[in-house]
N, C-alpha and C. Protein backbone atom coordinates (compact mmCIF):
# COMPACT_ATOMS: atom_id res chain seq x y z
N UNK A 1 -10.96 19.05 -19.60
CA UNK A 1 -10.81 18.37 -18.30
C UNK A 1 -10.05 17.06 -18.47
N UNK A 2 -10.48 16.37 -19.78
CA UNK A 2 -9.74 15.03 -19.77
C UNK A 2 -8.31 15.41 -20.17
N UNK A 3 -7.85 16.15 -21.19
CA UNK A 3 -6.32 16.41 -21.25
C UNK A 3 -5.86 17.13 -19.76
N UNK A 4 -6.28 18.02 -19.01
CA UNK A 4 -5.79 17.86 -17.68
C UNK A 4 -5.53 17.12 -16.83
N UNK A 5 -6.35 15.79 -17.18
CA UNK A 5 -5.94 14.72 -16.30
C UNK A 5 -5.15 14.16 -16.49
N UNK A 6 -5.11 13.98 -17.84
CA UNK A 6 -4.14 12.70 -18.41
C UNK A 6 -2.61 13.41 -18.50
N UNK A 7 -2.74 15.12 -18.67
CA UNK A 7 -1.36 15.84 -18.06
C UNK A 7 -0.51 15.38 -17.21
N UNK A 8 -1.64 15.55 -15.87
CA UNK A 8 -1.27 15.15 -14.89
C UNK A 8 -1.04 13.60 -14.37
N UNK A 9 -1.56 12.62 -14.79
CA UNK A 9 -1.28 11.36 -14.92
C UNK A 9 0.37 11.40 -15.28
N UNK A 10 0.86 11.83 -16.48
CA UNK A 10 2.02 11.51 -17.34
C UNK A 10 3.14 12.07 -16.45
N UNK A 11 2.56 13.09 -15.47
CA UNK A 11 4.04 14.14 -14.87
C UNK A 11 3.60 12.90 -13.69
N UNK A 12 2.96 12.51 -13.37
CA UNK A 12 2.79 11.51 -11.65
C UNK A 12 3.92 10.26 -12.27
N UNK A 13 3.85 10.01 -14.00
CA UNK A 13 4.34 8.61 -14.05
C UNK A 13 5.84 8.79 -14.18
N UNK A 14 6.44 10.11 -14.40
CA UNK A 14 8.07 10.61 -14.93
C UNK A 14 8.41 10.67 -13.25
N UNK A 15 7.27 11.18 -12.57
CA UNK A 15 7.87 12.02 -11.42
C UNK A 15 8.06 10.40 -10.24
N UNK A 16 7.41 9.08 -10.98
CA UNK A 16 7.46 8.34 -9.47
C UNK A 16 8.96 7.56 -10.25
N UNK A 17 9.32 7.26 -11.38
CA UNK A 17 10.31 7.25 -12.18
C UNK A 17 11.59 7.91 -11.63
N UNK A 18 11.89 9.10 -10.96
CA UNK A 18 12.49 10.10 -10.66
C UNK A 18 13.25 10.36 -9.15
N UNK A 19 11.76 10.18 -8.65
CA UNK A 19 11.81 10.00 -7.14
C UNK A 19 12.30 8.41 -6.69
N UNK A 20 11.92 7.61 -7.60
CA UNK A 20 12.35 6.23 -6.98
C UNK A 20 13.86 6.02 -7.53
N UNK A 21 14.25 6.61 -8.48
CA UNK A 21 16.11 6.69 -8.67
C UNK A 21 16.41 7.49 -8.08
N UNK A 22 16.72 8.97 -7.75
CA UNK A 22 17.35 10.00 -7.50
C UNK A 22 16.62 10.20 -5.58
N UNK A 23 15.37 9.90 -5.52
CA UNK A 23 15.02 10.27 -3.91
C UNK A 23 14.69 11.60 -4.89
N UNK A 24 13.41 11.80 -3.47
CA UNK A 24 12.15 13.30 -3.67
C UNK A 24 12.97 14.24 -3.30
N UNK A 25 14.37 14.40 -2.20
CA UNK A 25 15.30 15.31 -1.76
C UNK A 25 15.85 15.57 -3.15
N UNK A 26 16.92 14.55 -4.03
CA UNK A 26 17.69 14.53 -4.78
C UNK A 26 16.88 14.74 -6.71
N UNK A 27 15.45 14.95 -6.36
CA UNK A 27 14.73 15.32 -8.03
C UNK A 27 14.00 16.72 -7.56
N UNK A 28 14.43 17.48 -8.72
CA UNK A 28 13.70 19.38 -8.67
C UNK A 28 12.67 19.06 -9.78
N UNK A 29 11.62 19.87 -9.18
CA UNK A 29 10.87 19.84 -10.50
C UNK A 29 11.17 20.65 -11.79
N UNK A 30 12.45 21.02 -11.70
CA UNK A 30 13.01 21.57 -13.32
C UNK A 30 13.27 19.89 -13.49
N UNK A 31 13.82 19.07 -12.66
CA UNK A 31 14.20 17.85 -13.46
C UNK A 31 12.84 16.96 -13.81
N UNK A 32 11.91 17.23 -13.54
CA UNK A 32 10.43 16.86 -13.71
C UNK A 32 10.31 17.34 -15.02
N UNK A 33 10.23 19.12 -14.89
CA UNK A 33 9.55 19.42 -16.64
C UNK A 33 10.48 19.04 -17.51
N UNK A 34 11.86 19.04 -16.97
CA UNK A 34 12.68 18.51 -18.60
C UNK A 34 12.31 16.97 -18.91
N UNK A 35 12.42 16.22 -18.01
CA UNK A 35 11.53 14.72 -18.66
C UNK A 35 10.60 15.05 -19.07
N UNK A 36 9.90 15.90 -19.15
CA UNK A 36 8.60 15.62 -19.51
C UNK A 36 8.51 16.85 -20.84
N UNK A 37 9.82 17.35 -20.73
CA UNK A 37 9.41 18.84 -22.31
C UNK A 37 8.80 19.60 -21.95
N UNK A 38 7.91 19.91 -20.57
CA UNK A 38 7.23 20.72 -19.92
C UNK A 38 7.81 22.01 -19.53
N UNK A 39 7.35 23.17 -19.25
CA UNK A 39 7.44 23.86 -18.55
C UNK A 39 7.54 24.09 -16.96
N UNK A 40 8.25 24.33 -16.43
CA UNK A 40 8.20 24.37 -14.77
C UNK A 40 6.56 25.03 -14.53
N UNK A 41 6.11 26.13 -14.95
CA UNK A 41 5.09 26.60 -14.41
C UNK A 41 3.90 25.56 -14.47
N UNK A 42 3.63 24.91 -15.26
CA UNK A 42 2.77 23.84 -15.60
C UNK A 42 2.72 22.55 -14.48
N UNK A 43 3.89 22.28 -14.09
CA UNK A 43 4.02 21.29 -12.58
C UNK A 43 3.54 22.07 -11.85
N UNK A 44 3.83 23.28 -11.23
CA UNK A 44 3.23 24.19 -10.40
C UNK A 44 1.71 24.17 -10.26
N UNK A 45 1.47 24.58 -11.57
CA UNK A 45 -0.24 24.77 -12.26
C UNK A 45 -0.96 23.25 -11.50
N UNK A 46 -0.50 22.29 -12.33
CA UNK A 46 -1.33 21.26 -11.17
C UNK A 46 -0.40 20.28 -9.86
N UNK A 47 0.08 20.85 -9.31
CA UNK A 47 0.57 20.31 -8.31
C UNK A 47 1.03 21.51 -6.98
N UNK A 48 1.45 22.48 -7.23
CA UNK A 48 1.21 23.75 -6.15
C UNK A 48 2.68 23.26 -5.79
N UNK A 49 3.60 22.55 -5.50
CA UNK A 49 4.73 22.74 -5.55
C UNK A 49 5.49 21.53 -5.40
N UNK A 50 6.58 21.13 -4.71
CA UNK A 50 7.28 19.41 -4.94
C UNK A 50 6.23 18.43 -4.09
N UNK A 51 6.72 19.09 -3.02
CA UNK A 51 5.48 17.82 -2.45
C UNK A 51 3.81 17.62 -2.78
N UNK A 52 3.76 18.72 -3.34
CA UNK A 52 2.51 18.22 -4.25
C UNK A 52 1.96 17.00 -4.83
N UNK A 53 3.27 17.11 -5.55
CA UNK A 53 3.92 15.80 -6.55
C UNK A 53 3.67 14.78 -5.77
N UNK A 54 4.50 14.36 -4.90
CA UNK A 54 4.52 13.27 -3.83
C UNK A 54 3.29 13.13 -3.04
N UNK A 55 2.51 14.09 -2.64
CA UNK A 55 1.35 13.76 -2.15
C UNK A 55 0.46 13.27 -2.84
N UNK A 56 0.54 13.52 -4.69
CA UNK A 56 -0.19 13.09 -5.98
C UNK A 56 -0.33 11.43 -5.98
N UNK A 57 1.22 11.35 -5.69
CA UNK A 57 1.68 9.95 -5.91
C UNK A 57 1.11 9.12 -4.84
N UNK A 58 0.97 9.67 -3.70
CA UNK A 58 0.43 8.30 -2.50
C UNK A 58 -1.05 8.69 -2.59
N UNK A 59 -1.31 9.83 -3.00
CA UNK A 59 -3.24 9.52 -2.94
C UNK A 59 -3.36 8.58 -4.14
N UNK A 60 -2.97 8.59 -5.02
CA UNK A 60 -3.17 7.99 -6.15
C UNK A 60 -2.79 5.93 -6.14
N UNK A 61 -1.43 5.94 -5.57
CA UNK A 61 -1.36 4.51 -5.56
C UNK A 61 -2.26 4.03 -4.54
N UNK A 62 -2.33 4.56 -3.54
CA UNK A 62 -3.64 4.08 -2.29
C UNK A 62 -4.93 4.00 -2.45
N UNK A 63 -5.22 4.65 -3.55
CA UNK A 63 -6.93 4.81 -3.90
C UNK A 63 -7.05 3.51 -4.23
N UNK A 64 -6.48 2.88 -5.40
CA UNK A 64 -7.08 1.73 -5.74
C UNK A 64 -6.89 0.82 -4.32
N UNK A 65 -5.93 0.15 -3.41
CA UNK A 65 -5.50 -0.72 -2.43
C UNK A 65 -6.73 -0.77 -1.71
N UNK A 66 -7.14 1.26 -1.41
CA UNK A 66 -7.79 1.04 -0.09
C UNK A 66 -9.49 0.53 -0.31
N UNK A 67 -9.87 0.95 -1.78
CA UNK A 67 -10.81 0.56 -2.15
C UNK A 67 -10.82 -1.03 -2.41
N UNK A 68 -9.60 -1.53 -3.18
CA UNK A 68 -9.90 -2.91 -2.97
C UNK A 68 -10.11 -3.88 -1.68
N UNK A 69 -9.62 -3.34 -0.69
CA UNK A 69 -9.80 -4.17 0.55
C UNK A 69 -10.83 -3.91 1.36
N UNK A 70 -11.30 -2.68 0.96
CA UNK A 70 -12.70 -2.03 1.29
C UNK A 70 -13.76 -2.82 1.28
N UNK A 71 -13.55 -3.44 -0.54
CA UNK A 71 -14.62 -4.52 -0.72
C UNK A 71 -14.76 -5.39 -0.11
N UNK A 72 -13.42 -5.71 -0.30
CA UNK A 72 -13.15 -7.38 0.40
C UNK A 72 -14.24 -7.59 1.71
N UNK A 73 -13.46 -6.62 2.64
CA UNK A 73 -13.83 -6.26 3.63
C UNK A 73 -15.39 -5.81 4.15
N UNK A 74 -15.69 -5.67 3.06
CA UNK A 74 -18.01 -5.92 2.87
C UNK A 74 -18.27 -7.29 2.48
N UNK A 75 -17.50 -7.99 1.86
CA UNK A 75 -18.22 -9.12 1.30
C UNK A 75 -18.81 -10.27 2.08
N UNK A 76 -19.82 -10.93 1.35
CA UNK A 76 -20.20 -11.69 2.00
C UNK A 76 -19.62 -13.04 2.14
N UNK A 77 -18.92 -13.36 2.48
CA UNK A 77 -17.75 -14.55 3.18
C UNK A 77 -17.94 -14.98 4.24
N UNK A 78 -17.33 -16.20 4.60
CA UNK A 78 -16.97 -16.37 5.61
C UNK A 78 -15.43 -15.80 6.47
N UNK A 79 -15.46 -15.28 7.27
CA UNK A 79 -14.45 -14.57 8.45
C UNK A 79 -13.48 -15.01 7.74
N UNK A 80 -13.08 -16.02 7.81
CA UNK A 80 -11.43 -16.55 7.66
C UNK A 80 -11.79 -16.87 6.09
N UNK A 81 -12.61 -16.97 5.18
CA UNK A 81 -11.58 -16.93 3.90
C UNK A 81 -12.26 -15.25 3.60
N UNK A 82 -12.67 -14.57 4.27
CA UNK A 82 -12.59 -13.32 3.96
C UNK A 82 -11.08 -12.51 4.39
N UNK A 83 -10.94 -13.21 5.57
CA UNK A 83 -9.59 -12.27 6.07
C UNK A 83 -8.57 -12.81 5.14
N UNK A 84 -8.12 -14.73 4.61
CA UNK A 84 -7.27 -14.71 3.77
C UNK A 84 -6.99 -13.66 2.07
N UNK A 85 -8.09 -13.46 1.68
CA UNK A 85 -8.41 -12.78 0.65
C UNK A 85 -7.92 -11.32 0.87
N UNK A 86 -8.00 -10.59 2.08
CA UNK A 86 -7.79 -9.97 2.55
C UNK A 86 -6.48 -9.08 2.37
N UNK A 87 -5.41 -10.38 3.15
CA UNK A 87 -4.39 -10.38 3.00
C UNK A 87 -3.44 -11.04 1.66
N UNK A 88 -3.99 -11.13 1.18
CA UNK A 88 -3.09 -11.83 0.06
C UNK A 88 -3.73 -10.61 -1.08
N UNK A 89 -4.61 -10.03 -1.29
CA UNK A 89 -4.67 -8.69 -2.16
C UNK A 89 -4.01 -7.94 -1.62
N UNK A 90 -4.23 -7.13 -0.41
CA UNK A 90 -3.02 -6.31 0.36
C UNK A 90 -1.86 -6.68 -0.09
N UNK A 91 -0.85 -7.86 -0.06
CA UNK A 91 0.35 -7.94 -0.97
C UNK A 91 0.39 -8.04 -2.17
N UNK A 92 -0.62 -8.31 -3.02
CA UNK A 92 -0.47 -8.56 -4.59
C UNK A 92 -0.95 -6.84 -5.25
N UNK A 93 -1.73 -6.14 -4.30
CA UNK A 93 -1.83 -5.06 -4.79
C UNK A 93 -0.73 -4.28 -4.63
N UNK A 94 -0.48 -4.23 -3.48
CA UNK A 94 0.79 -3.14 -2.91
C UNK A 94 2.06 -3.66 -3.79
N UNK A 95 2.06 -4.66 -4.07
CA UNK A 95 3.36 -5.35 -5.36
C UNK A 95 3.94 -4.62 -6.33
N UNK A 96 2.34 -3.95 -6.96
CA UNK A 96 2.15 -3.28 -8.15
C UNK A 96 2.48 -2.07 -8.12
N UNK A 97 2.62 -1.90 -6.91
CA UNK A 97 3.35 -0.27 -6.43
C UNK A 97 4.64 -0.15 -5.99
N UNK A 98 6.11 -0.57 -6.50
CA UNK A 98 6.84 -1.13 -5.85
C UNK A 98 7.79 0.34 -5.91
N UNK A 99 7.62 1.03 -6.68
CA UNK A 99 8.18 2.23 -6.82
C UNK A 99 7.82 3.13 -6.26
N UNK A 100 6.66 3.34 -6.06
CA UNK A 100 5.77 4.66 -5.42
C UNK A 100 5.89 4.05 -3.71
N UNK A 101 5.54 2.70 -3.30
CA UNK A 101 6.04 2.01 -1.77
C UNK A 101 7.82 2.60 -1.51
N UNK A 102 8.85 2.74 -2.39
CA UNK A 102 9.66 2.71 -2.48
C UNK A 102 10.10 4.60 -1.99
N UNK A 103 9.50 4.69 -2.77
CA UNK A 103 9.77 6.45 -2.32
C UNK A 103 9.20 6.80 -0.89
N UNK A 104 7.96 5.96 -0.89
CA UNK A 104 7.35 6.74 0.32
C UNK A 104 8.24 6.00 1.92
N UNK A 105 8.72 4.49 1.78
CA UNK A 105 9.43 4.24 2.79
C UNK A 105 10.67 5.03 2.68
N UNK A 106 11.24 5.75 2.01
CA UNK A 106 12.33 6.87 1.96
C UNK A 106 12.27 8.18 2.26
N UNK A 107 11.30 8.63 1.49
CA UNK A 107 10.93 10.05 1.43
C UNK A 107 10.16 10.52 2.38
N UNK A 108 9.28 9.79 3.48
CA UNK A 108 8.00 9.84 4.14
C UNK A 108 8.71 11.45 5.34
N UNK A 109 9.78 11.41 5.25
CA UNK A 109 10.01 12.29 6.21
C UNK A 109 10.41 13.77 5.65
N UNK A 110 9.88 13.94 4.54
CA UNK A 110 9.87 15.14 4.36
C UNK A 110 8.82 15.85 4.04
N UNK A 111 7.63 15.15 4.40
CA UNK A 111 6.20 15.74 4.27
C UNK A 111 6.06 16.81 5.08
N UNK A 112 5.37 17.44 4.82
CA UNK A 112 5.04 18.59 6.02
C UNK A 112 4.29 18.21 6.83
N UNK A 113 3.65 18.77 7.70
CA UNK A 113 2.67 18.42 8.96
C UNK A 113 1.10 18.27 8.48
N UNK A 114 1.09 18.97 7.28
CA UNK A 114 -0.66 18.82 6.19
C UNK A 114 -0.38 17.71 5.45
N UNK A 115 0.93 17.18 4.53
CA UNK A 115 1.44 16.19 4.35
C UNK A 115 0.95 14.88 5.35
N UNK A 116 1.72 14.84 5.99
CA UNK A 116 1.68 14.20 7.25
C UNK A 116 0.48 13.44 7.54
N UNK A 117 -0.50 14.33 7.97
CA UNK A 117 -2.15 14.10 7.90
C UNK A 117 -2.45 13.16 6.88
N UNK A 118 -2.13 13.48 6.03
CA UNK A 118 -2.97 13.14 4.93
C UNK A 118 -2.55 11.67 4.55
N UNK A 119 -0.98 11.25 4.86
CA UNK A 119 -0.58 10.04 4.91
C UNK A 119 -0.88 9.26 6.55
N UNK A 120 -1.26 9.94 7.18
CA UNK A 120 -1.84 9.07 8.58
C UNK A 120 -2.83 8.62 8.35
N UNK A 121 -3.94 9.71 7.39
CA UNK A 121 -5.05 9.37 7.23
C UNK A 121 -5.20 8.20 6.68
N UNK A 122 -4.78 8.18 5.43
CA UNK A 122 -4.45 6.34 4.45
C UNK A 122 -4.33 5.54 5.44
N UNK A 123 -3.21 5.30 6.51
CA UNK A 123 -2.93 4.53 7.00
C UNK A 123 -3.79 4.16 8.11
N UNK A 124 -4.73 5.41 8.66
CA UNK A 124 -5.78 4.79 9.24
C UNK A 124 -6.75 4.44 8.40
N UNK A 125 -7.17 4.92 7.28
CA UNK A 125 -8.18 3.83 6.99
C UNK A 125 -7.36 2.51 6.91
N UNK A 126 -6.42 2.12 6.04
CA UNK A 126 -6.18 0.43 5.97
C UNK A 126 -6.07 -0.28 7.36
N UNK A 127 -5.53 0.24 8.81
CA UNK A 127 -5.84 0.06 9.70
C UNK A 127 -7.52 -0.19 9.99
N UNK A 128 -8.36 0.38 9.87
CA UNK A 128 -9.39 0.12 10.13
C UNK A 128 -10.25 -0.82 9.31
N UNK A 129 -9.79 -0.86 8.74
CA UNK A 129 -10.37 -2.06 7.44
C UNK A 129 -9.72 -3.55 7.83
N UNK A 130 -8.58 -3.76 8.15
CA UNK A 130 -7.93 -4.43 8.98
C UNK A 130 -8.69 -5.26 10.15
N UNK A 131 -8.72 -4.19 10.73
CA UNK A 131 -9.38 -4.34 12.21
C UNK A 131 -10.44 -4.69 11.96
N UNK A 132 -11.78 -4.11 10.92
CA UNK A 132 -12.76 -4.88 10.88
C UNK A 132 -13.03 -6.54 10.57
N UNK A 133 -12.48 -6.68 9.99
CA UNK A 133 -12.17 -8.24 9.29
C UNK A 133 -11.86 -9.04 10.47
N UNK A 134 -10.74 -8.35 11.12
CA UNK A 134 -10.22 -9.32 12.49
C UNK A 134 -11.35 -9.32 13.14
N UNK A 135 -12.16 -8.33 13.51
CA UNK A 135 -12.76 -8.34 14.34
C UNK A 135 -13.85 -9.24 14.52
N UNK A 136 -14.30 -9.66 13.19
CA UNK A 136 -15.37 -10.75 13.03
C UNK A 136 -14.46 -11.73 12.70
N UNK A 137 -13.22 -11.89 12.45
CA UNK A 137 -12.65 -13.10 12.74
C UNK A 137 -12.96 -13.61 13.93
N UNK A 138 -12.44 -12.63 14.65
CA UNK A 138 -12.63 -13.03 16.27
C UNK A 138 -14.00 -13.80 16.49
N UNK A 139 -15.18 -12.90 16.43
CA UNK A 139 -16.16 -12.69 16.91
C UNK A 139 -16.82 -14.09 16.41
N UNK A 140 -16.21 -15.04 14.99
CA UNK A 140 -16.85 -16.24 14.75
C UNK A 140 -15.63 -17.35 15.25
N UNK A 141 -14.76 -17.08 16.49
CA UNK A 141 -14.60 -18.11 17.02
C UNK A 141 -13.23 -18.64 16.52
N UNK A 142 -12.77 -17.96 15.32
CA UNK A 142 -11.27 -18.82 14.54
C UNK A 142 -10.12 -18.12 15.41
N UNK A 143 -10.21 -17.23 15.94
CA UNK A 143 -9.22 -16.67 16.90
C UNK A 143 -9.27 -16.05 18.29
N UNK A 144 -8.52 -15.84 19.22
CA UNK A 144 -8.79 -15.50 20.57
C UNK A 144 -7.76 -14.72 20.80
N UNK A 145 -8.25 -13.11 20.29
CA UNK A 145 -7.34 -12.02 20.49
C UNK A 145 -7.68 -11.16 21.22
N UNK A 146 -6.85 -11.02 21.94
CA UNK A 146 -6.73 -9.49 23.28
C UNK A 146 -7.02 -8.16 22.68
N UNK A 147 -6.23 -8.11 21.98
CA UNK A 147 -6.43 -6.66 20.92
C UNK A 147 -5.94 -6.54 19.41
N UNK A 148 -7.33 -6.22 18.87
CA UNK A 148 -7.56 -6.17 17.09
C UNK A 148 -6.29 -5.38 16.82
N UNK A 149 -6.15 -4.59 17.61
CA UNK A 149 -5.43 -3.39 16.97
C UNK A 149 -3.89 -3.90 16.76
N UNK A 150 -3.79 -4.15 18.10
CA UNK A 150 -2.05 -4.55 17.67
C UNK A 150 -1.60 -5.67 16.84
N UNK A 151 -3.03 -6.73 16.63
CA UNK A 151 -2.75 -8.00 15.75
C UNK A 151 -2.87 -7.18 14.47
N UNK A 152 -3.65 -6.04 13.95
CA UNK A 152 -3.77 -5.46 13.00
C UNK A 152 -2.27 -4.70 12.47
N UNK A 153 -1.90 -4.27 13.81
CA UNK A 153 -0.57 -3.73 13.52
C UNK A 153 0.88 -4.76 13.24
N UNK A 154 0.78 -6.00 13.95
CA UNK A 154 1.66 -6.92 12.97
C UNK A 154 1.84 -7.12 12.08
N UNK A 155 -0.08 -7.66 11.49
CA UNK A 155 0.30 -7.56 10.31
C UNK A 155 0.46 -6.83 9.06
N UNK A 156 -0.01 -5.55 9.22
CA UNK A 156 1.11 -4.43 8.49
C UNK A 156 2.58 -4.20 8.59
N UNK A 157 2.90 -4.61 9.82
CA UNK A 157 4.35 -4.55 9.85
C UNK A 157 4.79 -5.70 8.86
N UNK A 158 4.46 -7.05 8.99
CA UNK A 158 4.95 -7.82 8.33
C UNK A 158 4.77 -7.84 6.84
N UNK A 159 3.43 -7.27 6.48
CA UNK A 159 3.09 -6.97 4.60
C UNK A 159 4.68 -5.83 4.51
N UNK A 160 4.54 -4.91 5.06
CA UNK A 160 5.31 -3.46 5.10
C UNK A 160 6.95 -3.88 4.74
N UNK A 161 7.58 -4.79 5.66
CA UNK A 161 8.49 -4.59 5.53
C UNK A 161 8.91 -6.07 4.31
N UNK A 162 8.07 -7.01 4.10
CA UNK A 162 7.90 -7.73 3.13
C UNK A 162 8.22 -6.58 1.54
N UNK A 163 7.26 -5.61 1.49
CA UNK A 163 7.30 -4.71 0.44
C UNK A 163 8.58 -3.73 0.33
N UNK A 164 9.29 -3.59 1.43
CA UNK A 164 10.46 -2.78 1.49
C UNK A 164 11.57 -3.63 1.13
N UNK A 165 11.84 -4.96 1.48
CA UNK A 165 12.62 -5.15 1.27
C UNK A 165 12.78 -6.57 0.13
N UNK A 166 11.45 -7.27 -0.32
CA UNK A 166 11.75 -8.14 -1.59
C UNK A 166 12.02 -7.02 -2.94
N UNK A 167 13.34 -7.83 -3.79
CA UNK A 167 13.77 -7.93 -4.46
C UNK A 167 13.34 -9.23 -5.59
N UNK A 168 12.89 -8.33 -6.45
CA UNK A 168 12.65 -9.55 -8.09
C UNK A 168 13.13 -10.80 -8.59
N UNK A 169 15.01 -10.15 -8.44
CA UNK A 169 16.23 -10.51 -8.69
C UNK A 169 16.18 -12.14 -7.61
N UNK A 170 15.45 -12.09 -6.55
CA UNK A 170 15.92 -13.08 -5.83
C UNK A 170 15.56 -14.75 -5.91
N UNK A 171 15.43 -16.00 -5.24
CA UNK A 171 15.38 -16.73 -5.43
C UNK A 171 14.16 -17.30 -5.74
N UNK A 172 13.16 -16.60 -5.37
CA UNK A 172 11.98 -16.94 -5.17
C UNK A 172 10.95 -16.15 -6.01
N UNK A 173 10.04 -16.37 -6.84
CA UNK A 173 9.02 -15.35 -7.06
C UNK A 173 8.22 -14.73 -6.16
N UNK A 174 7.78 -13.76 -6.83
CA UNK A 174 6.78 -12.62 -6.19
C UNK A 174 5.34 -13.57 -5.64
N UNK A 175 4.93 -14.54 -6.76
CA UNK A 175 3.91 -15.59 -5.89
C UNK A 175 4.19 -16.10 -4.67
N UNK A 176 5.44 -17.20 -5.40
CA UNK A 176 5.79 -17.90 -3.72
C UNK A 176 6.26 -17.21 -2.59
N UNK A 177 6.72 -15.73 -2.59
CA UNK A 177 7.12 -14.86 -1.43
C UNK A 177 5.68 -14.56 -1.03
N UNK A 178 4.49 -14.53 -1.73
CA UNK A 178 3.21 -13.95 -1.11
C UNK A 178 2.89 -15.30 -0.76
N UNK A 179 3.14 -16.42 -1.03
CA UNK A 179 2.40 -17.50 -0.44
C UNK A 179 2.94 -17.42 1.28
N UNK A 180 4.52 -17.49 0.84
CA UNK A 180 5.19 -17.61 2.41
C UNK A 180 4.57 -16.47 3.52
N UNK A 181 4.62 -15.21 2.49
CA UNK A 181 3.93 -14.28 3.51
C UNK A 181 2.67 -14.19 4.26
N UNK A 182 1.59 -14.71 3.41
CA UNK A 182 0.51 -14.99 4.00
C UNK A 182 0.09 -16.51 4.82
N UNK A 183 1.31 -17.32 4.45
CA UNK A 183 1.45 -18.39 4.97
C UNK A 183 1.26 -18.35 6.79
N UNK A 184 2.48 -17.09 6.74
CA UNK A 184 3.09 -16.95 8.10
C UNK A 184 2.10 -16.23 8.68
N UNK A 185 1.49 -14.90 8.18
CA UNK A 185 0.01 -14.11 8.76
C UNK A 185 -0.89 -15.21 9.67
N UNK A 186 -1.51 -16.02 8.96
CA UNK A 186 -2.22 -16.90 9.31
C UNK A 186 -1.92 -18.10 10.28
N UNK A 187 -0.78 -18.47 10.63
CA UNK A 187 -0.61 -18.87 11.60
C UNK A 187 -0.30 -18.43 12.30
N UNK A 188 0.50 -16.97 12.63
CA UNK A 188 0.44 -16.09 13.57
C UNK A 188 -1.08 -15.86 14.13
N UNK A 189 -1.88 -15.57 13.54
CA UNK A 189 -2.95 -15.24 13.67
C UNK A 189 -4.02 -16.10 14.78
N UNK A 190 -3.74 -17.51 13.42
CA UNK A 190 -4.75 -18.20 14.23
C UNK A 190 -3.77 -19.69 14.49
N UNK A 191 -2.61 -19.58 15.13
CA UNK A 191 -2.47 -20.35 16.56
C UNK A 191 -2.20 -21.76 15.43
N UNK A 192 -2.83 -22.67 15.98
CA UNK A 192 -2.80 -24.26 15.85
C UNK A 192 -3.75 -24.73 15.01
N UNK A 193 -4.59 -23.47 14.18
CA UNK A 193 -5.61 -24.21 13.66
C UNK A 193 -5.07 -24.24 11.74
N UNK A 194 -4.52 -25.46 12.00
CA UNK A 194 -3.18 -25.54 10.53
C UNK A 194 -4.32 -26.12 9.58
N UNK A 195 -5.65 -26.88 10.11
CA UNK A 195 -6.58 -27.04 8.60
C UNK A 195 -7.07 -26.36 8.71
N UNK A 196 -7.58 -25.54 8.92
CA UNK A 196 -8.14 -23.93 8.37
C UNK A 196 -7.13 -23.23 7.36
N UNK A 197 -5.59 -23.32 7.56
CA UNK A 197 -4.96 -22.58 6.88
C UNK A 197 -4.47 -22.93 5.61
N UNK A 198 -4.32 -23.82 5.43
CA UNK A 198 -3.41 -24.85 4.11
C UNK A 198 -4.01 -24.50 3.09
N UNK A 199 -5.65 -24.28 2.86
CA UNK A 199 -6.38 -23.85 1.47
C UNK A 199 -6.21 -22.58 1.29
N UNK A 200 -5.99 -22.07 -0.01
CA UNK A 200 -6.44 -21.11 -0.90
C UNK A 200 -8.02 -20.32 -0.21
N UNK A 201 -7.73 -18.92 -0.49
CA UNK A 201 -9.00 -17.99 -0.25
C UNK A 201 -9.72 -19.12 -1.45
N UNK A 202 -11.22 -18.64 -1.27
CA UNK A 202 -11.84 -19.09 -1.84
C UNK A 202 -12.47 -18.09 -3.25
């Protein structure tokens, strides 16, 4: 069982390698088993066919994210340095995925409709994990929002396209782009209240 896993681990790490140069359209899984010295039938064996692969790859980078914010998102905190914590793992985790984020803002449209599901599903849980946090933001008074949902949906848009489009190469580090990013969350969020925001999660 453990060399099956760790099989399959090694073809997830050639195959996000693959897909993030060439695109999931532009890599066959003959070009999978030859990185890997494998046999084609053996990708088959644990993956059932290409998008297999790709569906391997987003259950796998999401497990850890959604569980980490999961926690967050139980802990015992206060609202607002729970929600900063929140958001600033959401970008330092999703960071760590910059290849596998990379395929899936490319590739996302060739999932099938069971595909499909299964990446809505992710995205509703982090949505809802989201929303909970706001929601007792709200509920202790640091903000005065109409609806969790669509403030929830900003700020995925803004982590989202933060992750699509920083570059390493650029002027700024990966810290100070998460400072700016969560900089901006938080005053979107909560309005005028600028000493609440200036500190560090706790």
């Amino acid at each position: 069982m453990h060399d099956l896993l760790k099989g399959k681990e090694k073809v997830l790490q050639v195959a996000i390698k693959l897909f993030s140069a060439k695109g999931f359209k532009g890599t066959s899984i003959r070009d999978i088993a030859q990185a890997m010295n494998m046999s084609i039938s053996n990708i088959y064996h644990y993956f059932g066919n290409k998008e297999g692969v790709l569906l391997a790859i987003l259950e796998h980078s999401s497990r850890r994210l959604i569980d980490e914010l999961r926690k967050i998102s139980e802990m015992d905190l206060d609202p607002l340095d729970r929600f900063k914590l929140l958001i600033k793992t959401h970008i330092e985790l999703s960071g760590s995925y910059k290849k596998e984020i990379k395929i899936f803002f490319l590739d996302e449209e060739h999932l099938s409709a069971e595909g499909e599901e299964i990446n809505n599903q992710i995205q509703r849980d982090i949505l809802e994990i989201h929303c909970n946090v706001l929601r007792a933001l709200n509920e202790a008074g640091y903000m005065d929002c109409k609806s969790i949902t669509i403030t929830a949906f900003n700020i995925l848009g803004t982590i989202n396209w933060y992750l699509r489009w920083y570059r390493s190469k650029g002027p700024l580090s990966a810290e100070d782009v998460t400072k700016e990013v969560v900089s901006f969350i938080l005053y979107g969020v909560l309005g005028n209240k600028k000493e609440s925001i200036i500190s560090e999660p706790r």
